[in-house]
C-alpha atoms as a PDB file:
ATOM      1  CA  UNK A   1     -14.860 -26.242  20.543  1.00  0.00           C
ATOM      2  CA  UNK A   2     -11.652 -25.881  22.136  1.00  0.00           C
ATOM      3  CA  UNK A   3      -8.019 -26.039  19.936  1.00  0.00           C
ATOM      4  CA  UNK A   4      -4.471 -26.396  21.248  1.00  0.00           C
ATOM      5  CA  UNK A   5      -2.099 -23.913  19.637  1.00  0.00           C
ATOM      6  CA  UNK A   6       1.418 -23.485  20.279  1.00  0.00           C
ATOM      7  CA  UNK A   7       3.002 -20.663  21.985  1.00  0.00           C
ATOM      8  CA  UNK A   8       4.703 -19.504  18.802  1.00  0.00           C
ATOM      9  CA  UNK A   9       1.656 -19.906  16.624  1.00  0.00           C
ATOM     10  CA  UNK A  10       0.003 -17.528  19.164  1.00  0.00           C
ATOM     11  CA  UNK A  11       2.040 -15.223  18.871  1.00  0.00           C
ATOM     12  CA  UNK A  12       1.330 -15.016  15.089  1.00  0.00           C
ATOM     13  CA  UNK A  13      -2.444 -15.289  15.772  1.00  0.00           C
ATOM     14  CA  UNK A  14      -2.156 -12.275  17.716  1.00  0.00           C
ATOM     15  CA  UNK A  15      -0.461 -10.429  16.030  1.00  0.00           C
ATOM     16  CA  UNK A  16      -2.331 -10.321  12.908  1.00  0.00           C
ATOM     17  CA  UNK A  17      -5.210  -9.894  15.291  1.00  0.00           C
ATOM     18  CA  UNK A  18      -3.758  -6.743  16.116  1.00  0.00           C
ATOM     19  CA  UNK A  19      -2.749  -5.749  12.908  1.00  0.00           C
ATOM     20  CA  UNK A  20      -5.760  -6.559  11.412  1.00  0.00           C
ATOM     21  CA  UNK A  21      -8.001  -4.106  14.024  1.00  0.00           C
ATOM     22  CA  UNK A  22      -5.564  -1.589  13.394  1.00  0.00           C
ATOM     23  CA  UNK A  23      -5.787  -1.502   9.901  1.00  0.00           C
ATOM     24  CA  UNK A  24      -8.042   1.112   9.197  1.00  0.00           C
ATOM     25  CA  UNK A  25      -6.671   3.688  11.923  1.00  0.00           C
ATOM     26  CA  UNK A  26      -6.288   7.166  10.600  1.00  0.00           C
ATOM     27  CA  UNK A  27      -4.240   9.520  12.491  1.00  0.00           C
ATOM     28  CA  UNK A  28      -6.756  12.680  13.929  1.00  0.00           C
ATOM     29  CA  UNK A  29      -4.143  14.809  14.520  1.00  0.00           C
ATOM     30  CA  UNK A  30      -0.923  15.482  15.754  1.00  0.00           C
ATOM     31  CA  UNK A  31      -0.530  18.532  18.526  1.00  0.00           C
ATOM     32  CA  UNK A  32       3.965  19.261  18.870  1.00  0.00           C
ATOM     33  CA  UNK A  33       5.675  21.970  21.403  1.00  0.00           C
ATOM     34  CA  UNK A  34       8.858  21.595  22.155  1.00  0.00           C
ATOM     35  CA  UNK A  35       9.203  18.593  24.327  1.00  0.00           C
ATOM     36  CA  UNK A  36       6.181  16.557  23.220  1.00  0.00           C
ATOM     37  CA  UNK A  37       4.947  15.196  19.949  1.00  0.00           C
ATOM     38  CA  UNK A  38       1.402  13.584  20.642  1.00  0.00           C
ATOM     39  CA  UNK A  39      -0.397  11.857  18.056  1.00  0.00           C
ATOM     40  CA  UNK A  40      -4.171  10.245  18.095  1.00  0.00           C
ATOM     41  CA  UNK A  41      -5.625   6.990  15.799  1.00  0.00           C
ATOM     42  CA  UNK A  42      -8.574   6.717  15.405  1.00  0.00           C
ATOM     43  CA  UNK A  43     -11.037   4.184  13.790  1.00  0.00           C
ATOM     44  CA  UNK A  44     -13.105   4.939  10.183  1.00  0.00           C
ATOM     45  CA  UNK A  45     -16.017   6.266  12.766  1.00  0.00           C
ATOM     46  CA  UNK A  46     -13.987   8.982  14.632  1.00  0.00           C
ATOM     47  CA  UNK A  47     -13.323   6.695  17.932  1.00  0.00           C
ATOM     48  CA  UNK A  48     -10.299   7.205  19.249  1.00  0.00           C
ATOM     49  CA  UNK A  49      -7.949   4.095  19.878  1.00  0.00           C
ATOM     50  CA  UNK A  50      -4.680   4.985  20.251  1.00  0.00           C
ATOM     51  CA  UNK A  51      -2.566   7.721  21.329  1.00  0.00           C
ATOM     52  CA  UNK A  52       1.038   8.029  21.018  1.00  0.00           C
ATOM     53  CA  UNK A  53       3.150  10.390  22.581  1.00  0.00           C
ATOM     54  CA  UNK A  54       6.978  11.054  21.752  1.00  0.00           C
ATOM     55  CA  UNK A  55       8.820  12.646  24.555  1.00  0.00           C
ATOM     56  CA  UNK A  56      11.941  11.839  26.890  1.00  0.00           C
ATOM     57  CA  UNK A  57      10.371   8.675  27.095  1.00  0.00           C
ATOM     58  CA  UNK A  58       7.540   7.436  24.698  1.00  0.00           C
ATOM     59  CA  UNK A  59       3.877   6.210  25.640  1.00  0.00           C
ATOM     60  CA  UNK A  60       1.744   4.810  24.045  1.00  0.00           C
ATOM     61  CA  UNK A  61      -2.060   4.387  25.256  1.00  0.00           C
ATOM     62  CA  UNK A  62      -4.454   2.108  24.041  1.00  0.00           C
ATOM     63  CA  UNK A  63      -8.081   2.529  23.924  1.00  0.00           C
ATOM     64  CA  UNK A  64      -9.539   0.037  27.210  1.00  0.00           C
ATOM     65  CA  UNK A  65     -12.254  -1.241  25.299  1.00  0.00           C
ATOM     66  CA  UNK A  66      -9.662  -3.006  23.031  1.00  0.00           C
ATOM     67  CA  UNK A  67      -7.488  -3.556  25.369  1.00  0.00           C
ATOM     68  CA  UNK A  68      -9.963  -6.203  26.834  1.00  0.00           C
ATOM     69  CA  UNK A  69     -10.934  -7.430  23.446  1.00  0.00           C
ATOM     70  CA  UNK A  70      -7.427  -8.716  22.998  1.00  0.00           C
ATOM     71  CA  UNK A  71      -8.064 -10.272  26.307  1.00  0.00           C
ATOM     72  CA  UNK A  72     -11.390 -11.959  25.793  1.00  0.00           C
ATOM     73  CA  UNK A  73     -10.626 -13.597  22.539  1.00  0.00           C
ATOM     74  CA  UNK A  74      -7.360 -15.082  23.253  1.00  0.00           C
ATOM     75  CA  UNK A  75      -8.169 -15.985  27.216  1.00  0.00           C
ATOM     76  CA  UNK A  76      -5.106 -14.019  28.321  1.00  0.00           C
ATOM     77  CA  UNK A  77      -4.379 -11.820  31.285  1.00  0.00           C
ATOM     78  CA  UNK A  78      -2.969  -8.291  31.246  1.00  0.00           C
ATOM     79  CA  UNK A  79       0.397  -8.743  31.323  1.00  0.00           C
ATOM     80  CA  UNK A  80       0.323 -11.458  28.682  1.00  0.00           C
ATOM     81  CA  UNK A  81      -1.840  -8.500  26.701  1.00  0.00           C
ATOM     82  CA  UNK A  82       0.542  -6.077  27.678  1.00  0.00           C
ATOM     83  CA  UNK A  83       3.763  -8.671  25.979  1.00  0.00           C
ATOM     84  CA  UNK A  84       1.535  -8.827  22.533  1.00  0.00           C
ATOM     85  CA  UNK A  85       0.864  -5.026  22.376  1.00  0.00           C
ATOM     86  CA  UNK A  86       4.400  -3.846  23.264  1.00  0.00           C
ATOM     87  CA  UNK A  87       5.979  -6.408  20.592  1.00  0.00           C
ATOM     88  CA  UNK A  88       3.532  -5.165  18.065  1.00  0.00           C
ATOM     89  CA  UNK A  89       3.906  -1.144  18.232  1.00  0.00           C
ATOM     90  CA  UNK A  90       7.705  -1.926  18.273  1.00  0.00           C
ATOM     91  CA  UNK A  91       7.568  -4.233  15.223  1.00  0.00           C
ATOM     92  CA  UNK A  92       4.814  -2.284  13.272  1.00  0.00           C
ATOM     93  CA  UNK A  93       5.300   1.476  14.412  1.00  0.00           C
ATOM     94  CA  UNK A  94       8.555   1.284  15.979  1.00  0.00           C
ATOM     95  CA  UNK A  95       7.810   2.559  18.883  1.00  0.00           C
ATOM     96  CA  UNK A  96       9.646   1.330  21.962  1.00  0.00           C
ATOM     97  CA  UNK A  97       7.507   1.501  25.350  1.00  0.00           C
ATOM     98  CA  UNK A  98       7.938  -0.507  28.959  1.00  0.00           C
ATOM     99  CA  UNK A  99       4.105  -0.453  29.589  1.00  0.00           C
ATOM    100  CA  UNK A 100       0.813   0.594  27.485  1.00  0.00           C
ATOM    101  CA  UNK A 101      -1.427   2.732  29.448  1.00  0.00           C
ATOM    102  CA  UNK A 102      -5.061   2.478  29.174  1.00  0.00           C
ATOM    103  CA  UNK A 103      -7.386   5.235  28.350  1.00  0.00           C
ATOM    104  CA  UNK A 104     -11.838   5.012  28.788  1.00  0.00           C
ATOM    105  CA  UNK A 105     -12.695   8.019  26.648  1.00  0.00           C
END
């Protein structure tokens, strides 16, 4: 069964999508020096998801596995995954990035 949804209303899917797979996430760990602050999520069952790191310019990387989840359920391409993910760490975490990496460990 197919629906039409608005662009708008999308965007709301998707984001609580988003919100609601990240949920859970515990941080592992956070590792600091002087230049870097790097911080892993992970899921209830250890698997890592995402990993932020806070330097002269912040990344974030997302687990690729998810990444293509987003993907799959919506019917979107990567940069359209890449618009829902960047809006949602800077609404949610406040974290401003240009791009989220992938990661396959």
């Amino acid at each position: 069964m197919k629906y039409i949804i608005t662009e708008n209303r999308l965007d709301d899917i998707v984001d609580k999508y988003i919100t609601a797979k990240f949920n859970n996430l515990k941080t592992e760990g956070k590792k600091s020096n002087s230049y870097m602050i790097k911080t892993v999520w992970s899921t209830p069952d250890n698997k890592k998801i995402i990993v932020t790191i806070k330097s002269f310019r912040d990344e974030v990387f997302v687990k690729n596995t998810f990444f293509n989840e987003i993907g799959s359920m919506f019917s979107i391409g990567s940069d359209e995954i890449q618009k829902y993910l960047i809006r949602w760490f800077e609404n949610h975490m406040n974290i401003k990035v240009d791009e989220i990496q992938k990661f396959y460990k």
